[in-house]
PDB file of N, CA and C in Angstrom:
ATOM      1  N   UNK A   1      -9.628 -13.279  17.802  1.00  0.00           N
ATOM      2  CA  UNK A   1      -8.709 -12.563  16.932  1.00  0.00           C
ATOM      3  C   UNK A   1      -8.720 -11.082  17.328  1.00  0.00           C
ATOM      4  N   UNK A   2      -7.787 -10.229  17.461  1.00  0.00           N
ATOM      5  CA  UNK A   2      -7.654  -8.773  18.050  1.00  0.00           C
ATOM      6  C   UNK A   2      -7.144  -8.371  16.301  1.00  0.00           C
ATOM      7  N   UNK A   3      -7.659  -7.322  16.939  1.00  0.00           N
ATOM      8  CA  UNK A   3      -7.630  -6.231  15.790  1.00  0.00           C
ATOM      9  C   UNK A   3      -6.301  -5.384  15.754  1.00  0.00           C
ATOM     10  N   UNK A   4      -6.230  -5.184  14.259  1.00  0.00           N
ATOM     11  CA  UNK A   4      -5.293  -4.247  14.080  1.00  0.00           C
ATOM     12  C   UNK A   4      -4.705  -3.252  14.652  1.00  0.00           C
ATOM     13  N   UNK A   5      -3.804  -2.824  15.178  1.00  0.00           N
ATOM     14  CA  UNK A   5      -3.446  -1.728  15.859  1.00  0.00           C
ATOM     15  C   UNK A   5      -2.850  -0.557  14.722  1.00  0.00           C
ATOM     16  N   UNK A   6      -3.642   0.405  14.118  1.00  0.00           N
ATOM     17  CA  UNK A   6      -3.126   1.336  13.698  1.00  0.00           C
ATOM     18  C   UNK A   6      -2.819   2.603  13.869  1.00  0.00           C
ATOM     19  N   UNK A   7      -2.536   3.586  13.215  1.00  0.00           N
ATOM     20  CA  UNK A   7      -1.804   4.944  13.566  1.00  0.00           C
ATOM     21  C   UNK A   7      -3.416   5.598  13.708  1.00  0.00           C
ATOM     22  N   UNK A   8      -2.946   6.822  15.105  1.00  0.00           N
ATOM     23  CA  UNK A   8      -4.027   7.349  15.314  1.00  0.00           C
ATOM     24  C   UNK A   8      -3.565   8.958  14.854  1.00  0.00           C
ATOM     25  N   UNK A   9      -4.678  10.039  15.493  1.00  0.00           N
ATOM     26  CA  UNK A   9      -4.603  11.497  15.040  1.00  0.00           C
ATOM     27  C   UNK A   9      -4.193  11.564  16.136  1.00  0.00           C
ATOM     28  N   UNK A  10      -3.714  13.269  16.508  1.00  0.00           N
ATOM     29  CA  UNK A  10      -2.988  13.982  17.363  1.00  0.00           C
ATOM     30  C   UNK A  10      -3.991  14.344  18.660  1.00  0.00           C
ATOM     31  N   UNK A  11      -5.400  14.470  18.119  1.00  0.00           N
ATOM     32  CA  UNK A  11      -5.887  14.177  20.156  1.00  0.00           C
ATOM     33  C   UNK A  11      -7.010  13.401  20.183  1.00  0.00           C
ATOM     34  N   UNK A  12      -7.412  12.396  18.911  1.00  0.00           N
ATOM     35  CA  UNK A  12      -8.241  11.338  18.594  1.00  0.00           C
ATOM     36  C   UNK A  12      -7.748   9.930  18.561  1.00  0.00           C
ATOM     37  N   UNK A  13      -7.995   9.112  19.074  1.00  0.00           N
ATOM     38  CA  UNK A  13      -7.749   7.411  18.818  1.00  0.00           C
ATOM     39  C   UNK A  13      -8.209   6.967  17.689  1.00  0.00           C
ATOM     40  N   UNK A  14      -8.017   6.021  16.796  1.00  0.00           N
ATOM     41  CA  UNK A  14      -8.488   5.532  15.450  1.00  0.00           C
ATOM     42  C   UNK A  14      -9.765   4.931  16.429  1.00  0.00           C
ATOM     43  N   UNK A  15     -11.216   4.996  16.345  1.00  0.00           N
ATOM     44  CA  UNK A  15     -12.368   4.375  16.149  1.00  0.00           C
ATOM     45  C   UNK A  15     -12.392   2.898  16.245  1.00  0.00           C
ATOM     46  N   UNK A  16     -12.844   2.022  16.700  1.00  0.00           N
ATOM     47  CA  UNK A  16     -12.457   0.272  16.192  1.00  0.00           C
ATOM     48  C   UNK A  16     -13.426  -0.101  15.168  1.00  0.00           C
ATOM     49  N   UNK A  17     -14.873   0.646  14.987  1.00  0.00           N
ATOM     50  CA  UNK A  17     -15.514   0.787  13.225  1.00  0.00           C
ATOM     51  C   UNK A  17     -14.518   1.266  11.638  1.00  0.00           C
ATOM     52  N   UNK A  18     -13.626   2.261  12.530  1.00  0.00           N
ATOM     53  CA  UNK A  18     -12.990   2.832  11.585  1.00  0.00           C
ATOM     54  C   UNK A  18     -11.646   2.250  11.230  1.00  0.00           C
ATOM     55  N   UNK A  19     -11.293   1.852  12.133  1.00  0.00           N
ATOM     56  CA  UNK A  19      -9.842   0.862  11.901  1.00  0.00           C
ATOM     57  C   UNK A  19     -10.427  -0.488  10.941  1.00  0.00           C
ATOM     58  N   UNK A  20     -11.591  -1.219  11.558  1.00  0.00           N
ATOM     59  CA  UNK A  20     -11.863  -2.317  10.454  1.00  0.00           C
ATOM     60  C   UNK A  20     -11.980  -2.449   9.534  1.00  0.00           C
ATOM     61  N   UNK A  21     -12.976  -0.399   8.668  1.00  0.00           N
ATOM     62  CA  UNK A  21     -13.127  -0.296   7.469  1.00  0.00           C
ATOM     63  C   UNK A  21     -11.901  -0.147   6.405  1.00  0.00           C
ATOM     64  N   UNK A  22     -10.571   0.689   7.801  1.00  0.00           N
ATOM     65  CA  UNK A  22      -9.814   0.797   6.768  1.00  0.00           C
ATOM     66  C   UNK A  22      -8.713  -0.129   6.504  1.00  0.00           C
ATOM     67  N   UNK A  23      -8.867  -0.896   7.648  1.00  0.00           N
ATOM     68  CA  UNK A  23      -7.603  -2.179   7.386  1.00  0.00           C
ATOM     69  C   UNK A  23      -8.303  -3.760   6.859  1.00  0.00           C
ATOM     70  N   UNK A  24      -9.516  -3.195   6.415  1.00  0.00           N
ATOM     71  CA  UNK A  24      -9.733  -4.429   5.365  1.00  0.00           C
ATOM     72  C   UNK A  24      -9.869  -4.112   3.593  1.00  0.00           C
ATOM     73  N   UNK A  25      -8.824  -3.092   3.820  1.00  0.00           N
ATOM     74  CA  UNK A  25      -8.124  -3.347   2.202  1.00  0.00           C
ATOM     75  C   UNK A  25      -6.776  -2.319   2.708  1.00  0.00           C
ATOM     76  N   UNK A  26      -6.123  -3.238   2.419  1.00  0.00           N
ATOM     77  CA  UNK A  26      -4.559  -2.969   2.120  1.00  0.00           C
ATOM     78  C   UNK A  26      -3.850  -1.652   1.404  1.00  0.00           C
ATOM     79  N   UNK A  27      -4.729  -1.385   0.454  1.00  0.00           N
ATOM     80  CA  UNK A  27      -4.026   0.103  -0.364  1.00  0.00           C
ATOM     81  C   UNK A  27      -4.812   1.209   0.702  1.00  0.00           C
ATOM     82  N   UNK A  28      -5.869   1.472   1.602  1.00  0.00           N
ATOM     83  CA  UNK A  28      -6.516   2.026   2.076  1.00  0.00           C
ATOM     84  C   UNK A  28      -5.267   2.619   3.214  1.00  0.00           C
ATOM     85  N   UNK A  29      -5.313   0.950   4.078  1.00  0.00           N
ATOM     86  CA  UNK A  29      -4.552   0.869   5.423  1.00  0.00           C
ATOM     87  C   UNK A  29      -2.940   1.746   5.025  1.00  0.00           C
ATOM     88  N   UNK A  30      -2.421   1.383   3.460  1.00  0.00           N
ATOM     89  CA  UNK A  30      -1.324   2.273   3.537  1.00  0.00           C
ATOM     90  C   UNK A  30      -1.320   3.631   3.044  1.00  0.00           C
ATOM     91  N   UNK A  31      -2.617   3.821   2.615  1.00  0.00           N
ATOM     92  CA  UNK A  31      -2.752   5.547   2.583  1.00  0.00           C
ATOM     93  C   UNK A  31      -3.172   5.893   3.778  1.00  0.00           C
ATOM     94  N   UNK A  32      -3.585   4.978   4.842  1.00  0.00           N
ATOM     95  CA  UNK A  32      -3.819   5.980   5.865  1.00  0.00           C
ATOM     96  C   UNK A  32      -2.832   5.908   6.660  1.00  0.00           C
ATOM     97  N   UNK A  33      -1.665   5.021   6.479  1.00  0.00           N
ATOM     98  CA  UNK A  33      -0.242   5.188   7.677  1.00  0.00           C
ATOM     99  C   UNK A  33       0.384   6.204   6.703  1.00  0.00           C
ATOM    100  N   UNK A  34       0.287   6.627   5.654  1.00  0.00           N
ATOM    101  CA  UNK A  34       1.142   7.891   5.071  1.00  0.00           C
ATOM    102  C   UNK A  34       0.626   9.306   5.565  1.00  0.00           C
ATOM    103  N   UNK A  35      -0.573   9.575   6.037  1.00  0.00           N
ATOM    104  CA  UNK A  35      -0.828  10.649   6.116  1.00  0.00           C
ATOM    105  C   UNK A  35      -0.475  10.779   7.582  1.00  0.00           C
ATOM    106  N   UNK A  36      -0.262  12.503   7.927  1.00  0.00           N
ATOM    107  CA  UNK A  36       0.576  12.746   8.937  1.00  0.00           C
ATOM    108  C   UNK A  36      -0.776  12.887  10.045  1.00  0.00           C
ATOM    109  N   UNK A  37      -0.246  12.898  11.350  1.00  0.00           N
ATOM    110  CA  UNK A  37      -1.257  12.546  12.618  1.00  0.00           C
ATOM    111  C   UNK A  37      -1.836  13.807  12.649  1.00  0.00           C
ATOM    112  N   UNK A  38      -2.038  14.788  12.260  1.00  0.00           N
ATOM    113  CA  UNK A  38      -3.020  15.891  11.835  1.00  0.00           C
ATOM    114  C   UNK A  38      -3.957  15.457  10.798  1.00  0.00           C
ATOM    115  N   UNK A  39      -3.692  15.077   9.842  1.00  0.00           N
ATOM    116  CA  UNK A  39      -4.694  14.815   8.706  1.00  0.00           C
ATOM    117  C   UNK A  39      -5.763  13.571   9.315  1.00  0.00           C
ATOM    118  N   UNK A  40      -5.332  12.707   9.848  1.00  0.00           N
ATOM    119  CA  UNK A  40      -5.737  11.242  10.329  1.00  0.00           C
ATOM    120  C   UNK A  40      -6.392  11.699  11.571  1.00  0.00           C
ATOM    121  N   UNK A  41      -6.476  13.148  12.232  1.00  0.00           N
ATOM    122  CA  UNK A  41      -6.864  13.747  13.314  1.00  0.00           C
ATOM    123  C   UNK A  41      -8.073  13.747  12.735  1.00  0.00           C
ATOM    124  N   UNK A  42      -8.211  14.900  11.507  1.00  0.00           N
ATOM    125  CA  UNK A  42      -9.080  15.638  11.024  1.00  0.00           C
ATOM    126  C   UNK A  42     -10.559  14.044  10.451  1.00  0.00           C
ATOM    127  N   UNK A  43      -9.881  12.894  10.437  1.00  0.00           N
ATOM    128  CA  UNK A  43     -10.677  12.241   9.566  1.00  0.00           C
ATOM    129  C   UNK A  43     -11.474  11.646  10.572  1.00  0.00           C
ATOM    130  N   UNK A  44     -10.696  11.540  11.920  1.00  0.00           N
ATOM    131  CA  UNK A  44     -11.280  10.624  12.764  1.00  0.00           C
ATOM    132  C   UNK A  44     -12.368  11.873  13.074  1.00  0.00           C
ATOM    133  N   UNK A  45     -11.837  13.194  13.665  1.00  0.00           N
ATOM    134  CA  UNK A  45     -12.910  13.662  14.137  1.00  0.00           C
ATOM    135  C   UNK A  45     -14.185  14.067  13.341  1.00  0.00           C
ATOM    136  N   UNK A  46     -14.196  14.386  11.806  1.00  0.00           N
ATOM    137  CA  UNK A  46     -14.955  14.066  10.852  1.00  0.00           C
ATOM    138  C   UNK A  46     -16.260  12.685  11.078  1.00  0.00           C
ATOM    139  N   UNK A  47     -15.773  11.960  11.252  1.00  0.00           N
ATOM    140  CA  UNK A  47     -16.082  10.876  11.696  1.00  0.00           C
ATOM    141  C   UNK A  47     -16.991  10.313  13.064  1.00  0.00           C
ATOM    142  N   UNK A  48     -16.325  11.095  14.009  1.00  0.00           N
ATOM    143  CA  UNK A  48     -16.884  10.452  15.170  1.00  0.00           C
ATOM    144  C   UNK A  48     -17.843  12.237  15.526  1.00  0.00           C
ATOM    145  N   UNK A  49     -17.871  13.284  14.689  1.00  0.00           N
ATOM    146  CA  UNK A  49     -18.425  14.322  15.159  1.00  0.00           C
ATOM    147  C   UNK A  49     -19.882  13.957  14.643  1.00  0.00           C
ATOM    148  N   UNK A  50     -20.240  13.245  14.076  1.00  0.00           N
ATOM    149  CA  UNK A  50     -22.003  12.960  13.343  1.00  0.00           C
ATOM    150  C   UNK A  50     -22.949  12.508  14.900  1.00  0.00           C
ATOM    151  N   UNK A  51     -24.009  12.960  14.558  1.00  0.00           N
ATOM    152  CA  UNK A  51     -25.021  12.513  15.760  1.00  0.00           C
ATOM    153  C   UNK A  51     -25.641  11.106  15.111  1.00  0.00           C
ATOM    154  N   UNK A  52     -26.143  11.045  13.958  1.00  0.00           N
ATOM    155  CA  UNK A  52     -26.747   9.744  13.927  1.00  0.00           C
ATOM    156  C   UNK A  52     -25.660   8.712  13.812  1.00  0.00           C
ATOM    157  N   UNK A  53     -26.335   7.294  13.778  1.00  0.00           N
ATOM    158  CA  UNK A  53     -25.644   6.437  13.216  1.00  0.00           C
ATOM    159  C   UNK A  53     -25.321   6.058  12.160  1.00  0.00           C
ATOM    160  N   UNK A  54     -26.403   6.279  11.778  1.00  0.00           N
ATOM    161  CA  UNK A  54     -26.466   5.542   9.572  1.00  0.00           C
ATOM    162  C   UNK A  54     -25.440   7.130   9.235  1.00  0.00           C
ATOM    163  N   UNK A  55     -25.118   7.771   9.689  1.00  0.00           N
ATOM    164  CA  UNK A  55     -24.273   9.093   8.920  1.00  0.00           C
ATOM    165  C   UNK A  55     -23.037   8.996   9.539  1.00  0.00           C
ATOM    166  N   UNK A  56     -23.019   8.256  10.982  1.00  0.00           N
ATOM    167  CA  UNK A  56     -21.525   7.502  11.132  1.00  0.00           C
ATOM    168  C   UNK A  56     -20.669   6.229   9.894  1.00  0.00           C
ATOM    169  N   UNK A  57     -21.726   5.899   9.792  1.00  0.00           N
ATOM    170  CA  UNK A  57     -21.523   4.332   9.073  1.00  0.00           C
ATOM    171  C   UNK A  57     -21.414   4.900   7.839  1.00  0.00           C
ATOM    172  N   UNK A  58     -21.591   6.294   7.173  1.00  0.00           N
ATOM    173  CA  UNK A  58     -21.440   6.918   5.838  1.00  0.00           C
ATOM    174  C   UNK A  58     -20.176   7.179   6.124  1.00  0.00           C
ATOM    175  N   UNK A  59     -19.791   8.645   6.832  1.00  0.00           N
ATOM    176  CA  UNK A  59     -18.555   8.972   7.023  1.00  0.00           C
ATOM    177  C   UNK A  59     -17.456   7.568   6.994  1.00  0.00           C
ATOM    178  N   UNK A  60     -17.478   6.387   7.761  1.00  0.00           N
ATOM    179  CA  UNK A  60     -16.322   6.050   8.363  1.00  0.00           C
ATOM    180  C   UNK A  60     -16.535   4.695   6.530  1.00  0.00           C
ATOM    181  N   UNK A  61     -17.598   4.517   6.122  1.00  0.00           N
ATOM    182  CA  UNK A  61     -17.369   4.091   4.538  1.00  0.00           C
ATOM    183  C   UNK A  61     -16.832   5.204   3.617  1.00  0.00           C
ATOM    184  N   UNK A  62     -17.226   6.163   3.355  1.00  0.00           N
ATOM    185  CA  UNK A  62     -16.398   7.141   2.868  1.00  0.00           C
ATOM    186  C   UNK A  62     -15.054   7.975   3.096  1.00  0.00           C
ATOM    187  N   UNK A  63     -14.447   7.522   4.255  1.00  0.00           N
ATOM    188  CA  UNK A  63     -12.949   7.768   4.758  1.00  0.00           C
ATOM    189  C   UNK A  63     -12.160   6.847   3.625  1.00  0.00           C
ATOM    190  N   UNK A  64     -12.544   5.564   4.062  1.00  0.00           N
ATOM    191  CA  UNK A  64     -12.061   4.031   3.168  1.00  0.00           C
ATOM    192  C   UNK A  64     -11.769   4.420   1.463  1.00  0.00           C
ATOM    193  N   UNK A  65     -13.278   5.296   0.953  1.00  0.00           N
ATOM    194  CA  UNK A  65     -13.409   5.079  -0.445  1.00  0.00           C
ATOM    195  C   UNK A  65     -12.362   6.155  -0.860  1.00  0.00           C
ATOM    196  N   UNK A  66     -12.234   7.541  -0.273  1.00  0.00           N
ATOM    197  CA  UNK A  66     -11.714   8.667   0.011  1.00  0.00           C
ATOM    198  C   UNK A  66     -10.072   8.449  -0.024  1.00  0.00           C
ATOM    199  N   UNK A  67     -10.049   7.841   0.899  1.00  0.00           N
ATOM    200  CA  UNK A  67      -8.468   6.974   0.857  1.00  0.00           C
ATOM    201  C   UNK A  67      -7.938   6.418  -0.201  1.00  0.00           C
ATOM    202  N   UNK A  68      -8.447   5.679  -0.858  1.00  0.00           N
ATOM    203  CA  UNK A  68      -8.017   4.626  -2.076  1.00  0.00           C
ATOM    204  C   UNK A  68      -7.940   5.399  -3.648  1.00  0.00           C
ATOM    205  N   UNK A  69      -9.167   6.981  -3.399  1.00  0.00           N
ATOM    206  CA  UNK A  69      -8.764   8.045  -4.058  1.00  0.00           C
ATOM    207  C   UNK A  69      -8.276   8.660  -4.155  1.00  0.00           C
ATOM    208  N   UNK A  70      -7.199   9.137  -3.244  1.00  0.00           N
ATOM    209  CA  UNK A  70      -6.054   9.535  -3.337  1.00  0.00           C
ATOM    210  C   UNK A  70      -6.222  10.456  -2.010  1.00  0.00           C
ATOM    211  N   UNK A  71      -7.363  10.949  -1.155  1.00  0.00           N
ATOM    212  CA  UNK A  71      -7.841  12.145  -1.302  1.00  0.00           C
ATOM    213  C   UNK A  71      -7.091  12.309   0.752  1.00  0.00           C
ATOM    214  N   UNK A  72      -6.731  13.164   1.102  1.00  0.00           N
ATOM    215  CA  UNK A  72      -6.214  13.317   2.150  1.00  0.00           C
ATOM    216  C   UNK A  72      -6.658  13.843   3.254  1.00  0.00           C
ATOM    217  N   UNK A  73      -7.535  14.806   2.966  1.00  0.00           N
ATOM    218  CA  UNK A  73      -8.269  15.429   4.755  1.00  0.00           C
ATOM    219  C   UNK A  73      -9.458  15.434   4.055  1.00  0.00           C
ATOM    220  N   UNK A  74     -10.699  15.453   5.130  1.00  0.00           N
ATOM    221  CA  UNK A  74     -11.943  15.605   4.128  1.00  0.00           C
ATOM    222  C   UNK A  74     -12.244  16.998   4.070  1.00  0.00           C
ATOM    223  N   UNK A  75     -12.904  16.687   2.840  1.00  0.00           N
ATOM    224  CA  UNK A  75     -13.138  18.484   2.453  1.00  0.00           C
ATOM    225  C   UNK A  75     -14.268  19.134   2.714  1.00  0.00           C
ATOM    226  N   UNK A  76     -14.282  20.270   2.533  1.00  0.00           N
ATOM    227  CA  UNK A  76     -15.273  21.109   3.067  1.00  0.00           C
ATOM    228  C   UNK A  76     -15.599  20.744   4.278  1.00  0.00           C
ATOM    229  N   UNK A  77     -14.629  20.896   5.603  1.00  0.00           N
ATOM    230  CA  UNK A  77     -15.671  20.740   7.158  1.00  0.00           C
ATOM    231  C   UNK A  77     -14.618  21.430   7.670  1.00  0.00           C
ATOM    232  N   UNK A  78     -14.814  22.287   8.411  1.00  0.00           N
ATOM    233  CA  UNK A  78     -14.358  23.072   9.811  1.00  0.00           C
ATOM    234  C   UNK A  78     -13.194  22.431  10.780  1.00  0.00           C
ATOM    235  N   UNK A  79     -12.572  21.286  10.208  1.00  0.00           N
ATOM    236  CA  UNK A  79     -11.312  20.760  10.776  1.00  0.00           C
ATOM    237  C   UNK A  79     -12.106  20.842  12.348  1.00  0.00           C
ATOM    238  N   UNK A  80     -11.251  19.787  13.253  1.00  0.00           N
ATOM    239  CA  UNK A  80     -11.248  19.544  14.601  1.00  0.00           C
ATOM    240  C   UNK A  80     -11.306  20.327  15.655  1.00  0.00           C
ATOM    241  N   UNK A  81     -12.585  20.792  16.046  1.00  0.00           N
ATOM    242  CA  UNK A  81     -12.867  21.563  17.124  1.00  0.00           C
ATOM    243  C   UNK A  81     -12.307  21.334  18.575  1.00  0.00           C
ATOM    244  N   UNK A  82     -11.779  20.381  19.003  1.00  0.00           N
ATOM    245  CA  UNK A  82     -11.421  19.417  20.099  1.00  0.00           C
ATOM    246  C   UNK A  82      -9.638  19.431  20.253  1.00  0.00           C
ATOM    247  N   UNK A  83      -9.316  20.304  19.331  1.00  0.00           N
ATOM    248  CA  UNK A  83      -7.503  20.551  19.693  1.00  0.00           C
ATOM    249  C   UNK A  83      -7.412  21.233  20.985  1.00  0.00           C
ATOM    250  N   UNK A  84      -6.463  21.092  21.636  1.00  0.00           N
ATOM    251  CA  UNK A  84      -6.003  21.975  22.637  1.00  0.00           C
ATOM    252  C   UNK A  84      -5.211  22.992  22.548  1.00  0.00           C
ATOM    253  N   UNK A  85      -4.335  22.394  21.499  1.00  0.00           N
ATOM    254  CA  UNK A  85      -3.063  23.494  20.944  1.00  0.00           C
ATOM    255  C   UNK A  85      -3.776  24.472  20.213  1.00  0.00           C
ATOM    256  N   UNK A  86      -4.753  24.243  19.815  1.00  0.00           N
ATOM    257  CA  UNK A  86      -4.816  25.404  18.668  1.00  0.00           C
ATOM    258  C   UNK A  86      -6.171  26.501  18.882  1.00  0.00           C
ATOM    259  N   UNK A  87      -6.407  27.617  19.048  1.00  0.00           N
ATOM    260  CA  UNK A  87      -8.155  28.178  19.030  1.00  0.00           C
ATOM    261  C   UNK A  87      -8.190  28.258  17.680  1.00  0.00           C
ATOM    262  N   UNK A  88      -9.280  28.018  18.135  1.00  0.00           N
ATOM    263  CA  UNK A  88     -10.711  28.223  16.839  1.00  0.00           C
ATOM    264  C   UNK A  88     -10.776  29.650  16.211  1.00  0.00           C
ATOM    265  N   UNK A  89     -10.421  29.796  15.346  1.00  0.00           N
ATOM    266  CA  UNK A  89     -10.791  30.329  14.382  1.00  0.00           C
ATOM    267  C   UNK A  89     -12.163  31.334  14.280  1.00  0.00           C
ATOM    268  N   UNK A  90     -12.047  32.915  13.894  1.00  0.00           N
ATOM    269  CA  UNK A  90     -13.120  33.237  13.793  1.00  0.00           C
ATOM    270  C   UNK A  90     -14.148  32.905  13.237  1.00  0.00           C
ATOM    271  N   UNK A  91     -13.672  32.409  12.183  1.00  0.00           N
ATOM    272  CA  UNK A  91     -14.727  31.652  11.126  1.00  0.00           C
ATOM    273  C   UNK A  91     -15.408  30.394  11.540  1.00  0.00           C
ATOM    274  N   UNK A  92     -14.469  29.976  11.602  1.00  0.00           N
ATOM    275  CA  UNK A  92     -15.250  28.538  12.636  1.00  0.00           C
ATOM    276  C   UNK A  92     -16.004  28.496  13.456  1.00  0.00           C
ATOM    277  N   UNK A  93     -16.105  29.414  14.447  1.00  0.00           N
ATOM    278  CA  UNK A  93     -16.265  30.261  16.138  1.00  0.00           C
ATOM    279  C   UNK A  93     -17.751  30.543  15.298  1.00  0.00           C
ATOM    280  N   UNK A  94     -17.879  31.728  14.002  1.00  0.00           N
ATOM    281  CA  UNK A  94     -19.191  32.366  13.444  1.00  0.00           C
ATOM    282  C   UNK A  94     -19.841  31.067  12.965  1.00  0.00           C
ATOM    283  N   UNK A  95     -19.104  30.001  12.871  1.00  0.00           N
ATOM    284  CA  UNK A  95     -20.284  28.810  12.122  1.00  0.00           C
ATOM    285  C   UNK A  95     -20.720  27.940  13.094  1.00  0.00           C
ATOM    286  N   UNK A  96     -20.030  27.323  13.933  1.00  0.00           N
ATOM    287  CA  UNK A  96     -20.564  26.719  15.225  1.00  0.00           C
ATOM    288  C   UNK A  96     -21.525  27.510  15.736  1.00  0.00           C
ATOM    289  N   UNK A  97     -21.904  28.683  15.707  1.00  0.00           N
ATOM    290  CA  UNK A  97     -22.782  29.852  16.912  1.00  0.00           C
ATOM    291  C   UNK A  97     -23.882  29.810  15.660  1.00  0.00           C
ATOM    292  N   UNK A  98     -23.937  28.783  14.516  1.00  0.00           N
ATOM    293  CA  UNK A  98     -25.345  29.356  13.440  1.00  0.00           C
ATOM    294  C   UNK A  98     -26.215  28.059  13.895  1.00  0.00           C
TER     295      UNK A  98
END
């Protein structure tokens, strides 16, 4: 059986941990085809930026729960360091260098 093919972010691929969590519930999978390929950027890289595992397997369960709450980019984190289009931010730039 192949997996779902869903909508990815703007310079991230959807995860295949993260596609399973969120296309095995239905109200999830359609809050995450509503949000625009920036926001769905920000979640994947949220996501795949953790060093451990057990704090991968948090993030990409809490995208899912996050989703079904209405809730749209995750909060409080420094958005996607890994754009091309865009520099970093002084602020961002002073928190990465702590």
């Amino acid at each position: 059986m192949s997996e779902k093919v869903i909508a990815t972010g703007v310079v991230h691929k959807t995860p295949a941990d993260l596609a399973k969590s969120i296309t095995s519930n239905p109200k999830a999978l359609a809050a995450w085809e509503d949000l625009t390929p920036l926001a769905r950027n920000e979640w994947i890289c949220w996501t795949v930026s953790v060093k451990k595992p057990e704090t991968r397997k948090q993030h990409v369960e809490r995208v899912r729960a996050e989703l079904l709450a209405g809730k749209r980019r995750p909060c409080c984190w420094i958005g996607c360091i890994h754009r091309k289009d865009k520099s970093i931010s002084p602020s961002v730039r002073w928190a990465l260098s702590k």
